[in-house]
N, C-alpha and C. Protein backbone atom coordinates (compact mmCIF):
# COMPACT_ATOMS: atom_id res chain seq x y z
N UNK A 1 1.07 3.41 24.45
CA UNK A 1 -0.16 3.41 23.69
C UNK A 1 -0.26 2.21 22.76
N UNK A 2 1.03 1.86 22.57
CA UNK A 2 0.85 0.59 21.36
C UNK A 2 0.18 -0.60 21.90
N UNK A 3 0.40 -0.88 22.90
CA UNK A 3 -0.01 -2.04 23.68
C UNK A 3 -1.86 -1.95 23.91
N UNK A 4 -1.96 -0.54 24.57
CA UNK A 4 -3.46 -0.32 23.92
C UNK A 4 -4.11 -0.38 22.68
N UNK A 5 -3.47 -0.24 21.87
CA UNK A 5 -4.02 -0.30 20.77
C UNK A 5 -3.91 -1.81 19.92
N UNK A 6 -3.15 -2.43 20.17
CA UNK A 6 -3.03 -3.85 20.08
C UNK A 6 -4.33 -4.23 20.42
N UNK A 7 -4.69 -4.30 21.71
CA UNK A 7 -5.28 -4.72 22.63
C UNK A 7 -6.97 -4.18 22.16
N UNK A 8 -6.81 -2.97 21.39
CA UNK A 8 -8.24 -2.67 20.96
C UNK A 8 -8.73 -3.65 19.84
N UNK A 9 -7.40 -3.58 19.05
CA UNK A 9 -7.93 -4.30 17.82
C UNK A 9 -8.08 -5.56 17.86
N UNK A 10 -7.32 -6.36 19.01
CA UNK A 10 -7.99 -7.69 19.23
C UNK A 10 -9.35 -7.56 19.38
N UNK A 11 -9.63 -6.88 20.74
CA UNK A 11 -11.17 -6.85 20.91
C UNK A 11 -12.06 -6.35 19.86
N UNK A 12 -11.94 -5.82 19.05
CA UNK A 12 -12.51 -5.56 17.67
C UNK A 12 -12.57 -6.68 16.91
N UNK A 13 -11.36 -7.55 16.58
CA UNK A 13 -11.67 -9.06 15.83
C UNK A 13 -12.63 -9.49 16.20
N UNK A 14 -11.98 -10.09 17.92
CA UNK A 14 -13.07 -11.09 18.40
C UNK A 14 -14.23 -10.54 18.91
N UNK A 15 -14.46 -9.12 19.20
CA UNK A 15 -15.83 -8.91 19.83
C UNK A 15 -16.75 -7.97 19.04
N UNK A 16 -15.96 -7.41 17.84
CA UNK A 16 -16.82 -6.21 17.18
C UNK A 16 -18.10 -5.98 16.91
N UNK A 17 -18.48 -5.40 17.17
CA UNK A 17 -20.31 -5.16 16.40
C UNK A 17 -20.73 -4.88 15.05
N UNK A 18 -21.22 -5.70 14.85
CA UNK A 18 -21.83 -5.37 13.27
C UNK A 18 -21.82 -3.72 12.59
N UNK A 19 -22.48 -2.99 13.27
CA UNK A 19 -22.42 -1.45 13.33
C UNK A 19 -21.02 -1.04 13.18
N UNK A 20 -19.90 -1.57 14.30
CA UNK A 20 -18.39 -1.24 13.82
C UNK A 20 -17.58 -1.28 13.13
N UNK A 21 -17.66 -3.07 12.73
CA UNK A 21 -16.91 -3.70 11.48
C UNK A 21 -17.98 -2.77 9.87
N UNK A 22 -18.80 -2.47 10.01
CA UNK A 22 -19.25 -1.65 8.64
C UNK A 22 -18.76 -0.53 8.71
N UNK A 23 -18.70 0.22 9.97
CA UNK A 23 -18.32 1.50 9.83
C UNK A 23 -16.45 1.54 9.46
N UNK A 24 -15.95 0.04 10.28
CA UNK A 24 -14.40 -0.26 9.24
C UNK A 24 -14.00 0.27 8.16
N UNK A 25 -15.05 -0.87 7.48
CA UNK A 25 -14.73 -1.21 6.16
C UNK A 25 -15.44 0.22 5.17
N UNK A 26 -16.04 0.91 5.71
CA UNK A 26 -16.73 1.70 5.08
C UNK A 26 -15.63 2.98 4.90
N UNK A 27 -15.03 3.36 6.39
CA UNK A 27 -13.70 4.04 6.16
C UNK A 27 -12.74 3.31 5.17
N UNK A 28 -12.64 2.07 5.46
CA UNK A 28 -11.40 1.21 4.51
C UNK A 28 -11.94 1.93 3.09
N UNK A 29 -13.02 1.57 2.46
CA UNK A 29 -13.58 1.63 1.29
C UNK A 29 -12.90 3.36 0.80
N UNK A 30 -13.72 4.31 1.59
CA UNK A 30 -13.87 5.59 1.23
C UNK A 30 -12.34 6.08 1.08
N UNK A 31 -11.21 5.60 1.96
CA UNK A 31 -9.81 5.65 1.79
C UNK A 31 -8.97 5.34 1.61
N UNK A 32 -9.30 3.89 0.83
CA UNK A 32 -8.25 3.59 -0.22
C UNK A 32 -7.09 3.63 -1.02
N UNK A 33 -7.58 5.04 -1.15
CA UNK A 33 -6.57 5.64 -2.12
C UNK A 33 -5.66 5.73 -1.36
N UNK A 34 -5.23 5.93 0.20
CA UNK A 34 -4.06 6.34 0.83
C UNK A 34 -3.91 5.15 1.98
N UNK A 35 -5.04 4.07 2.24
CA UNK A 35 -4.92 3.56 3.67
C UNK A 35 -4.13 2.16 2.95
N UNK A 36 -4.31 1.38 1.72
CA UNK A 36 -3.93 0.39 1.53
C UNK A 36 -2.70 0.24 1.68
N UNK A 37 -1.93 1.26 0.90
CA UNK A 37 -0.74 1.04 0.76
C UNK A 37 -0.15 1.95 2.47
N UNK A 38 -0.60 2.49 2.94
CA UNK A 38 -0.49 2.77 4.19
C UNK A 38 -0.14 1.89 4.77
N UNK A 39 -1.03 0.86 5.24
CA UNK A 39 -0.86 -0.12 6.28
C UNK A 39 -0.15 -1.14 6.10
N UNK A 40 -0.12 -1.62 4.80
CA UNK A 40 0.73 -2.16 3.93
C UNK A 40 2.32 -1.70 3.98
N UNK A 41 2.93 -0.50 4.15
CA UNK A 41 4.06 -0.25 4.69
C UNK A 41 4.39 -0.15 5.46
N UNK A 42 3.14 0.19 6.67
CA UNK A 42 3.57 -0.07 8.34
C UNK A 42 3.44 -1.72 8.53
N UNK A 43 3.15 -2.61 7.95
CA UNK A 43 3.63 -3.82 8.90
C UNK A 43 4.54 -4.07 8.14
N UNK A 44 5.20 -3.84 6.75
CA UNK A 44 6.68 -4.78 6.22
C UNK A 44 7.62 -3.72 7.37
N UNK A 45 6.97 -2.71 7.49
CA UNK A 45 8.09 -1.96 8.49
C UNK A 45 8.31 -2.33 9.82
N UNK A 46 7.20 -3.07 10.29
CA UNK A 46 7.25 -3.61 11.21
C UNK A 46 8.21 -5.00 10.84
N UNK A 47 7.92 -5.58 10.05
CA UNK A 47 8.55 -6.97 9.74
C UNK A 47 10.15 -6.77 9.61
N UNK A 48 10.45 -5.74 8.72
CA UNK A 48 11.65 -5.53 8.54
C UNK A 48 12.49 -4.59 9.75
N UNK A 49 11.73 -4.87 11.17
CA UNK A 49 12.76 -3.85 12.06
C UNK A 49 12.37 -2.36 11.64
N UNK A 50 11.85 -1.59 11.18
CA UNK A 50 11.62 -0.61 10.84
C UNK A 50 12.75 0.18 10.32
N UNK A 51 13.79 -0.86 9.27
CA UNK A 51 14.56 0.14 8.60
C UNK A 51 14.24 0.17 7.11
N UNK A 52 14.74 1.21 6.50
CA UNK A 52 14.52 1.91 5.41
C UNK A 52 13.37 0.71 4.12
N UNK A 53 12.56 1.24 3.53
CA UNK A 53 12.24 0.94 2.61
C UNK A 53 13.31 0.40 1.53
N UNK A 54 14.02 1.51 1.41
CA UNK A 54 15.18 0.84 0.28
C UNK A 54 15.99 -0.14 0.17
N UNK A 55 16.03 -1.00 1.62
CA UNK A 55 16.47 -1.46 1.76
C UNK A 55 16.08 -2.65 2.11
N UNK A 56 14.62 -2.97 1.65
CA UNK A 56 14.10 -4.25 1.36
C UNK A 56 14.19 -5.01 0.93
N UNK A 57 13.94 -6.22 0.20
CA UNK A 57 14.49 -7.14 -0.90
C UNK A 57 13.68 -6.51 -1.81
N UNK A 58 14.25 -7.14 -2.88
CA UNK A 58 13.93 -5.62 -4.49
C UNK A 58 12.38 -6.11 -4.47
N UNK A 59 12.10 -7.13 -4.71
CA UNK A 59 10.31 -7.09 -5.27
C UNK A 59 9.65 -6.76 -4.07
N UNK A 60 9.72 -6.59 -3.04
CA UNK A 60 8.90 -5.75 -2.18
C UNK A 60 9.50 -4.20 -2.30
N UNK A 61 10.65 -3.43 -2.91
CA UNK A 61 11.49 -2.46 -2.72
C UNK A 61 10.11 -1.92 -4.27
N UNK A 62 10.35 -2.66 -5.24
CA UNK A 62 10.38 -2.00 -5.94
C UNK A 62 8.59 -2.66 -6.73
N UNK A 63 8.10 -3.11 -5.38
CA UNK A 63 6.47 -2.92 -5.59
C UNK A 63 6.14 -3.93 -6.67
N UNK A 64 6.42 -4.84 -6.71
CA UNK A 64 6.28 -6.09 -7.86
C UNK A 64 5.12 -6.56 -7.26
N UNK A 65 3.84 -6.46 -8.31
CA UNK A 65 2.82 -7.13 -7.86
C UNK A 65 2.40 -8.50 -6.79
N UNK A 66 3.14 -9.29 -6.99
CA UNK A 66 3.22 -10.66 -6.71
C UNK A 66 3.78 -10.78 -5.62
N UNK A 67 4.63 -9.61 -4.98
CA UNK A 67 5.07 -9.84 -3.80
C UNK A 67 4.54 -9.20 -2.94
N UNK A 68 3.43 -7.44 -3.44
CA UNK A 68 2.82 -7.09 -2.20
C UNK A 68 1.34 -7.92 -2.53
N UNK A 69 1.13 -8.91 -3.06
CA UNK A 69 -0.03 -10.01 -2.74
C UNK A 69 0.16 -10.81 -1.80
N UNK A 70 1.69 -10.80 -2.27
CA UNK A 70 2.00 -12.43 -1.06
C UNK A 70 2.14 -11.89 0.28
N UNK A 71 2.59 -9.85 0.35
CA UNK A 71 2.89 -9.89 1.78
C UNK A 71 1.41 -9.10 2.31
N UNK A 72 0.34 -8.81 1.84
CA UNK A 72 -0.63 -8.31 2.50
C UNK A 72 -1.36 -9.90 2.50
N UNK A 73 -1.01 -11.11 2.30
CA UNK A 73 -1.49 -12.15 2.77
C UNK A 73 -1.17 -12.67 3.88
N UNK A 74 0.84 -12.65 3.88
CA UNK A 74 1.30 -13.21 4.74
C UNK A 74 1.36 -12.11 6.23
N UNK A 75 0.79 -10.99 6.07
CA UNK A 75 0.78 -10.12 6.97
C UNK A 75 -0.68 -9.38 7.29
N UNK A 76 -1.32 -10.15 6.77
CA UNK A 76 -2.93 -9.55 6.47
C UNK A 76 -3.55 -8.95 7.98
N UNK A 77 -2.85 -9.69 8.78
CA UNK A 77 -3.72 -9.13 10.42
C UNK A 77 -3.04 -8.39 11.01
N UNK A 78 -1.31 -7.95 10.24
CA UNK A 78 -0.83 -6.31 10.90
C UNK A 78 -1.42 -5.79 9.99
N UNK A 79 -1.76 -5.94 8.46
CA UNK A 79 -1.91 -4.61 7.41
C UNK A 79 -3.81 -4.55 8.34
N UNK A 80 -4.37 -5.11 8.60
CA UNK A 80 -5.32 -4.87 9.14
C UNK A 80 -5.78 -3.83 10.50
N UNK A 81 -4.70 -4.22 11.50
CA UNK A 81 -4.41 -3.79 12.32
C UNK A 81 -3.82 -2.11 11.99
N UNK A 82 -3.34 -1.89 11.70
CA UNK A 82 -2.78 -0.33 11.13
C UNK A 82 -4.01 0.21 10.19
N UNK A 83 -4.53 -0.44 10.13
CA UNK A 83 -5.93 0.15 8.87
C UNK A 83 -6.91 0.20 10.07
N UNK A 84 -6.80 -0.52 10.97
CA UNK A 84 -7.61 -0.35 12.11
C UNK A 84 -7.25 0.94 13.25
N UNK A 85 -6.24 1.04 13.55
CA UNK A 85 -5.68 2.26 13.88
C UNK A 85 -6.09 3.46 13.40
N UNK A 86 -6.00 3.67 11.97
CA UNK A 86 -6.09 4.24 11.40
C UNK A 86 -7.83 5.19 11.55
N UNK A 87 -8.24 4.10 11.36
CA UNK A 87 -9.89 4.44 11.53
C UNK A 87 -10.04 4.73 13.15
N UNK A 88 -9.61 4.31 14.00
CA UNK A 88 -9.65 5.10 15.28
C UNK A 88 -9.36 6.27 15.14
N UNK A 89 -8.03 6.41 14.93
CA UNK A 89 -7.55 7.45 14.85
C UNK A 89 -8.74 8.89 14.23
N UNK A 90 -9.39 8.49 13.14
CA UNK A 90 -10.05 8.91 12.59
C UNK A 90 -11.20 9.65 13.22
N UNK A 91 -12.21 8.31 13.49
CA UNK A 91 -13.10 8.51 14.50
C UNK A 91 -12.88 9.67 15.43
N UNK A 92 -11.54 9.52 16.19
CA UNK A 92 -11.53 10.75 17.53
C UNK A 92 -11.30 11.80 17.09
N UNK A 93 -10.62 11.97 15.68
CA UNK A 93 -10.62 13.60 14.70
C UNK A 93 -11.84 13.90 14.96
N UNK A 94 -12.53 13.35 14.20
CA UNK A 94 -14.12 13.83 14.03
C UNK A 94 -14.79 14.19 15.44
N UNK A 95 -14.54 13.52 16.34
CA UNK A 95 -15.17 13.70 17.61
C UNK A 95 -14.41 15.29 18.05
N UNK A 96 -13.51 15.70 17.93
CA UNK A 96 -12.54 17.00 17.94
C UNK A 96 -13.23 17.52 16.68
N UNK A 97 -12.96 17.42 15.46
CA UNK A 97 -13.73 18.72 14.72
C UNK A 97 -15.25 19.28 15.62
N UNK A 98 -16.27 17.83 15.76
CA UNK A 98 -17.09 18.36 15.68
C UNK A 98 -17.24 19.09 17.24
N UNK A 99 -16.30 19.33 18.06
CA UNK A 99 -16.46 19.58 19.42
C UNK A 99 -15.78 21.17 18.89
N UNK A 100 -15.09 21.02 17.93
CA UNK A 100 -14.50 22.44 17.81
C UNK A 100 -15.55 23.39 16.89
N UNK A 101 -16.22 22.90 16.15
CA UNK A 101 -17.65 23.51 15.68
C UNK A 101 -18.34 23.61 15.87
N UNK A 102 -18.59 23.26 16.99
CA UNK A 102 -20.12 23.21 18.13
C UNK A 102 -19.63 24.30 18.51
N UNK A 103 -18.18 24.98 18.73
CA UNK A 103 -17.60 26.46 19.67
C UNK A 103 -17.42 26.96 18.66
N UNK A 104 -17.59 27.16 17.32
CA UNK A 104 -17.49 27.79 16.48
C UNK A 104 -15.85 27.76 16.37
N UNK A 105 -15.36 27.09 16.50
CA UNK A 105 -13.35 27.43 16.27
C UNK A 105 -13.12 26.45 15.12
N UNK A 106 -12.38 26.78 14.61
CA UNK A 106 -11.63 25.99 12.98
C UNK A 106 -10.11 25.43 13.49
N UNK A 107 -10.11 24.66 13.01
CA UNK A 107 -8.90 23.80 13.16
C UNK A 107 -8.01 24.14 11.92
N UNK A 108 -6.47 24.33 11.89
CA UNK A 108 -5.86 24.53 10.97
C UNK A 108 -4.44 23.70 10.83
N UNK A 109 -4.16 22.88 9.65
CA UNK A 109 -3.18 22.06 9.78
C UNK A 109 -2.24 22.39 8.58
N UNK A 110 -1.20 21.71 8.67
CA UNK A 110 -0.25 22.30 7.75
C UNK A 110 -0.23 20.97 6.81
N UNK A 111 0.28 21.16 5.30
CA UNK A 111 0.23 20.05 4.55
C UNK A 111 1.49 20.53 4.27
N UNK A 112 2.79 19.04 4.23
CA UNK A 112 4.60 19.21 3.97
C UNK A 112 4.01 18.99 3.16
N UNK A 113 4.70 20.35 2.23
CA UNK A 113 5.31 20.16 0.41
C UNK A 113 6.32 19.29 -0.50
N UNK A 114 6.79 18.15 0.90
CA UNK A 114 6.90 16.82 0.08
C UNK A 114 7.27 16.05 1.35
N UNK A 115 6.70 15.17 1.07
CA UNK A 115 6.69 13.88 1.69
C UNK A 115 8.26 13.66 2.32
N UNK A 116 8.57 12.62 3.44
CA UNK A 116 9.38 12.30 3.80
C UNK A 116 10.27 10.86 2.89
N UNK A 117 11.53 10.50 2.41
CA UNK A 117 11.69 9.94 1.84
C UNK A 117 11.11 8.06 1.84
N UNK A 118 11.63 8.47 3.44
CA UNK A 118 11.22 7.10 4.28
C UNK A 118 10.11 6.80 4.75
N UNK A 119 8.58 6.99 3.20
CA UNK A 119 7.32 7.25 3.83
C UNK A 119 6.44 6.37 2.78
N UNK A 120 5.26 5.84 3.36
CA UNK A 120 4.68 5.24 2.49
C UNK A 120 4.11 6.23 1.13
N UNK A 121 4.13 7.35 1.04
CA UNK A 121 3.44 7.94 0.27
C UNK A 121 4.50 8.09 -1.04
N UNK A 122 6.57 8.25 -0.49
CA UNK A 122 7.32 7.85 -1.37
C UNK A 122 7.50 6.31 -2.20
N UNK A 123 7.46 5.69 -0.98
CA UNK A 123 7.04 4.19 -1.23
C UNK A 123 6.10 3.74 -2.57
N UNK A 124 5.04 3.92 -2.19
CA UNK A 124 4.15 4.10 -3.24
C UNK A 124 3.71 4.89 -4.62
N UNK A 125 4.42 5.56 -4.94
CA UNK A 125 4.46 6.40 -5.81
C UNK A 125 6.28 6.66 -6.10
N UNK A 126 7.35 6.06 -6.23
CA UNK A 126 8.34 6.20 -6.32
C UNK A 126 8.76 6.61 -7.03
N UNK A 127 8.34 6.66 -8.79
CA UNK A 127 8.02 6.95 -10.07
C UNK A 127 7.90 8.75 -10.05
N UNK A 128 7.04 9.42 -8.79
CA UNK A 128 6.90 10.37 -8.92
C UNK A 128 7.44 11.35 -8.40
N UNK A 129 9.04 10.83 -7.72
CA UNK A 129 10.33 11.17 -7.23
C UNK A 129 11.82 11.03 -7.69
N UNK A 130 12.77 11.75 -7.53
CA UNK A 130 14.26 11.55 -8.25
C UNK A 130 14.59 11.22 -6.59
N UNK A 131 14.67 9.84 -6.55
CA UNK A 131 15.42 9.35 -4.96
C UNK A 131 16.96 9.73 -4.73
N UNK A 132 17.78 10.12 -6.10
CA UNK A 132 19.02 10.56 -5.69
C UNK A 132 19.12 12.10 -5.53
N UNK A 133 18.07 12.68 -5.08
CA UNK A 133 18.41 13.91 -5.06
C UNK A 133 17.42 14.49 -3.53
N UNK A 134 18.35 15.57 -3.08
CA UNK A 134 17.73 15.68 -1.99
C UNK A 134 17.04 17.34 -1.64
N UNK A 135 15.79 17.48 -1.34
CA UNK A 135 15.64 19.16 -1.34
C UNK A 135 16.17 19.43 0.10
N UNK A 136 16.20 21.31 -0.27
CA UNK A 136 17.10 21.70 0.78
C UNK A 136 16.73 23.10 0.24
N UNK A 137 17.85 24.12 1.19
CA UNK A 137 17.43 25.45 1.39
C UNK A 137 18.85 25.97 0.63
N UNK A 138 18.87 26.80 -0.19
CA UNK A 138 20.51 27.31 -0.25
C UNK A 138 20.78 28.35 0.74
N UNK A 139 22.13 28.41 0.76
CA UNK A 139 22.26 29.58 1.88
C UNK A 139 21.85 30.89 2.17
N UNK A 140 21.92 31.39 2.81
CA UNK A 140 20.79 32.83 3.45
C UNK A 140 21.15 32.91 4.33
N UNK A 141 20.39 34.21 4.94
CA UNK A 141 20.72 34.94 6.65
C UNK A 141 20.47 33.65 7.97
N UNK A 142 19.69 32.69 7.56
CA UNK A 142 19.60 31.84 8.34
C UNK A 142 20.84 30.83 8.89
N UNK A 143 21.21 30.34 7.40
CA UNK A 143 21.90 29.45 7.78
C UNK A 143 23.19 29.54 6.33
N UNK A 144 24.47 30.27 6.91
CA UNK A 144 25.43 30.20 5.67
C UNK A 144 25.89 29.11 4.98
N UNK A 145 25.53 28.08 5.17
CA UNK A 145 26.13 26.77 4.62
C UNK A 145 24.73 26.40 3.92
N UNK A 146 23.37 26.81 3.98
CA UNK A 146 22.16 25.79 3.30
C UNK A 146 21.52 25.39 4.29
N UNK A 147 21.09 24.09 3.88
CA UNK A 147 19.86 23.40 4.51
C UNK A 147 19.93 22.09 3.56
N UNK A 148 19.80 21.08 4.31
CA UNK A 148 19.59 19.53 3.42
C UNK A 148 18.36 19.22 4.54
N UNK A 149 17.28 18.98 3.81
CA UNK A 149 16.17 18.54 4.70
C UNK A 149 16.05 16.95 4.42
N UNK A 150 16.78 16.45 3.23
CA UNK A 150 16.87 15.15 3.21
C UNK A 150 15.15 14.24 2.69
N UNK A 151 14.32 15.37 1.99
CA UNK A 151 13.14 15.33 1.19
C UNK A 151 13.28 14.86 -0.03
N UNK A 152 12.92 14.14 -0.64
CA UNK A 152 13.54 13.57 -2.06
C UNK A 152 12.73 14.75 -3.06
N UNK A 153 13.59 14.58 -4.24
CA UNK A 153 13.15 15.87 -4.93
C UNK A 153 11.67 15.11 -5.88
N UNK A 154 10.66 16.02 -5.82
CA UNK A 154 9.48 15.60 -6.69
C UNK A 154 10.04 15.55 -7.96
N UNK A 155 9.60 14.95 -9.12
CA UNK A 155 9.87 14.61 -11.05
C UNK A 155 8.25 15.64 -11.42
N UNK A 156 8.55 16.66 -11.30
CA UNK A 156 7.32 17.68 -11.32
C UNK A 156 6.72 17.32 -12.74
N UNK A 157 7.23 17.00 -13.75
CA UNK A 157 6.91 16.52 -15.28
C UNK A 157 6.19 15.39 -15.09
N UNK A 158 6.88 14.27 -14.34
CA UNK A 158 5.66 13.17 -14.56
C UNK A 158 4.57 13.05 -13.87
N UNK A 159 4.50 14.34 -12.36
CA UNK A 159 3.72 14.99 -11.71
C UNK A 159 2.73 15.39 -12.48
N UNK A 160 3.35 16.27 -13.60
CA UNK A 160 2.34 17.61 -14.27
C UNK A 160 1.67 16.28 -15.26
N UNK A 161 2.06 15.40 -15.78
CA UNK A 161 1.83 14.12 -16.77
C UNK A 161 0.82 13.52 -16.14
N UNK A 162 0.33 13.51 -14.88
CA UNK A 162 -0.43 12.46 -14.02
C UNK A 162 -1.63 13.62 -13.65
N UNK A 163 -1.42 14.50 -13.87
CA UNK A 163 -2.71 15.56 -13.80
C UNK A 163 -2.52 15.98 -12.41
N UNK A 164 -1.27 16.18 -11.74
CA UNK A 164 -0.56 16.40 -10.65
C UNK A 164 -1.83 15.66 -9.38
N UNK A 165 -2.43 14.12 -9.89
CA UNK A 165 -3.15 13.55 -8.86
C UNK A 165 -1.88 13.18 -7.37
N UNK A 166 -0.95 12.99 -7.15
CA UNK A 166 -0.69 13.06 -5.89
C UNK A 166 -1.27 14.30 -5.08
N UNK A 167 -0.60 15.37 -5.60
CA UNK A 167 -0.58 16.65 -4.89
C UNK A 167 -2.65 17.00 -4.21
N UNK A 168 -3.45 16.67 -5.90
CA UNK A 168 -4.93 16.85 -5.68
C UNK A 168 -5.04 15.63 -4.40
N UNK A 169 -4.62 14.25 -4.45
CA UNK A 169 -4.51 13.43 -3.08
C UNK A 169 -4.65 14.12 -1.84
N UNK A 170 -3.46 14.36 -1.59
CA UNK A 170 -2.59 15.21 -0.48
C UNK A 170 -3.40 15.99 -0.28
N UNK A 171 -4.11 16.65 -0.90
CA UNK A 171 -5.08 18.02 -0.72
C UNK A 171 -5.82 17.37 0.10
N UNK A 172 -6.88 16.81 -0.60
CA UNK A 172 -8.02 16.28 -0.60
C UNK A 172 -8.40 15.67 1.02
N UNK A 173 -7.31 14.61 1.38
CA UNK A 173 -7.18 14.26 2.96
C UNK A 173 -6.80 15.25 3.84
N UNK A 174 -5.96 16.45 3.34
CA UNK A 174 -5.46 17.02 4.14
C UNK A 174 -6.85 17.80 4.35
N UNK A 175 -7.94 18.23 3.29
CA UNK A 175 -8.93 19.47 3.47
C UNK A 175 -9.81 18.73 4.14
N UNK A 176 -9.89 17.07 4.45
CA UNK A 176 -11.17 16.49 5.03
C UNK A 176 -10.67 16.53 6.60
N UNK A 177 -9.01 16.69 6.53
CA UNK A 177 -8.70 17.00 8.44
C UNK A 177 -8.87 18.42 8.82
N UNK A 178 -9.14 19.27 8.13
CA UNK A 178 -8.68 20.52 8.51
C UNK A 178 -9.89 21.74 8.01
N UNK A 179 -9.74 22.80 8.89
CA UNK A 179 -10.87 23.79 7.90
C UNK A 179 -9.84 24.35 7.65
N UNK A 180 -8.96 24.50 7.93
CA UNK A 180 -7.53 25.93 6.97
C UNK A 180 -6.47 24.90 7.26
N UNK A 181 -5.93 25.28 5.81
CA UNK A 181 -4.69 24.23 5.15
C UNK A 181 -3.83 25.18 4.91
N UNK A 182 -2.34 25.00 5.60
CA UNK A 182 -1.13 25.80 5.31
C UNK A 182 -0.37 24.77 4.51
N UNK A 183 0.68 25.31 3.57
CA UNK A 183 1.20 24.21 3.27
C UNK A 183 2.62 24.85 3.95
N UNK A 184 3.12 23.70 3.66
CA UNK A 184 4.38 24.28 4.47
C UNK A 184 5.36 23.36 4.40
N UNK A 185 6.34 23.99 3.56
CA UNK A 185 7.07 24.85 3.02
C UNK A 185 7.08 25.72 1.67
N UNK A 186 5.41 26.57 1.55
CA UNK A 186 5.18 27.22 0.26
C UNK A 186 6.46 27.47 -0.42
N UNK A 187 7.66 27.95 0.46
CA UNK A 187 9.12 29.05 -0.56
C UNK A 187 9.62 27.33 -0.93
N UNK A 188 9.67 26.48 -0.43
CA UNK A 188 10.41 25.36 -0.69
C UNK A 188 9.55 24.48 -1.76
N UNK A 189 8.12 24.19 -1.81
CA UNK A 189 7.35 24.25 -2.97
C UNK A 189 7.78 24.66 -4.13
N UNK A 190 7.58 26.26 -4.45
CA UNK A 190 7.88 27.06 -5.19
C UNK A 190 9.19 26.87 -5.68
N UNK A 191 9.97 26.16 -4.79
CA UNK A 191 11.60 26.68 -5.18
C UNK A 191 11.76 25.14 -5.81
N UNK A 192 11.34 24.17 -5.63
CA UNK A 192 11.47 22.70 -5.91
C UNK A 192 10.79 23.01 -7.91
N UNK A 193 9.74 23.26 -7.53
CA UNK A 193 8.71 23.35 -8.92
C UNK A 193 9.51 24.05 -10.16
């Protein structure tokens, strides 16, 4: 699929329609809040081999203005390209909701109660995580030893300090994909908080 999709977004540079490139930028605009720094971590991830964030050089690691200027410059037509994806991607949701509401059926998706460590959404908000700590399950009938899910633990204080806007984020995209939102892992939520 990657190769297709390469291959779309060329033809989108060089051939797009006025009607398309607005309807782009119009998604770009309206999602902001999550696509910049989105695409922005899929091409240094691309650049860097796709290993760990942490393991970047520090002013791209640790989000120094001056260096994600220099790299959404020096990378401006992958961070484009993944923002372009993105809005496909988009587009064919909508073409599925609205095929599933024309039959009257609801779509239901689950929202993780925390992010993956190795994710742009940790990436970007790093401040609003303890990276040396990892959530997990303690032991139970399931599993006598625990659970390490390897989730970095949320800083729920500077969470609750920020008017818990990640979490209202997270909502917010998750309620514009979905008509019923599970979250999931509510007991692991609850047990983190």
């Amino acid at each position: 699929k990657s190769t297709l999709l390469e291959r779309a977004f060329v033809n989108f540079r060089e051939r797009g329609g006025a009607q398309e490139r607005a309807a782009f930028e119009e998604f770009a605009e309206s999602n902001r809040e999550w696509l910049a720094d989105y695409a922005l971590f899929r091409a240094l991830k691309t650049r860097f081999n796709w290993t760990s964030w942490e393991s970047w050089p520090d002013p791209l690691k640790h989000r120094e203005p001056a260096a994600l200027d220099a790299a959404r410059r020096d990378l401006s037509e992958l961070v484009a390209m993944y923002g372009y994806w993105q809005f496909l991607a988009d587009r064919q949701w909508a073409t599925v909701r609205e095929h599933a509401r024309a039959r009257h059926a609801l779509i239901g998706g689950d929202l993780a109660f925390s992010p993956g460590s190795d994710s742009a959404e940790v990436w970007a908000h790093q401040d609003l995580f303890d990276l040396t700590r990892s959530v997990g399950a303690p032991p139970d009938a399931f599993s006598a030893s625990g659970q390490r899910w390897g989730l970095p633990m949320p800083r729920w204080e500077r969470m609750r300090g920020h008017g818990f806007g990640f979490w209202r984020s997270r909502a917010r995209r998750a309620s514009a994909l979905y008509d019923i939102l599970r979250i999931d892992h509510v007991v692991g939520l609850y047990r983190t908080y």
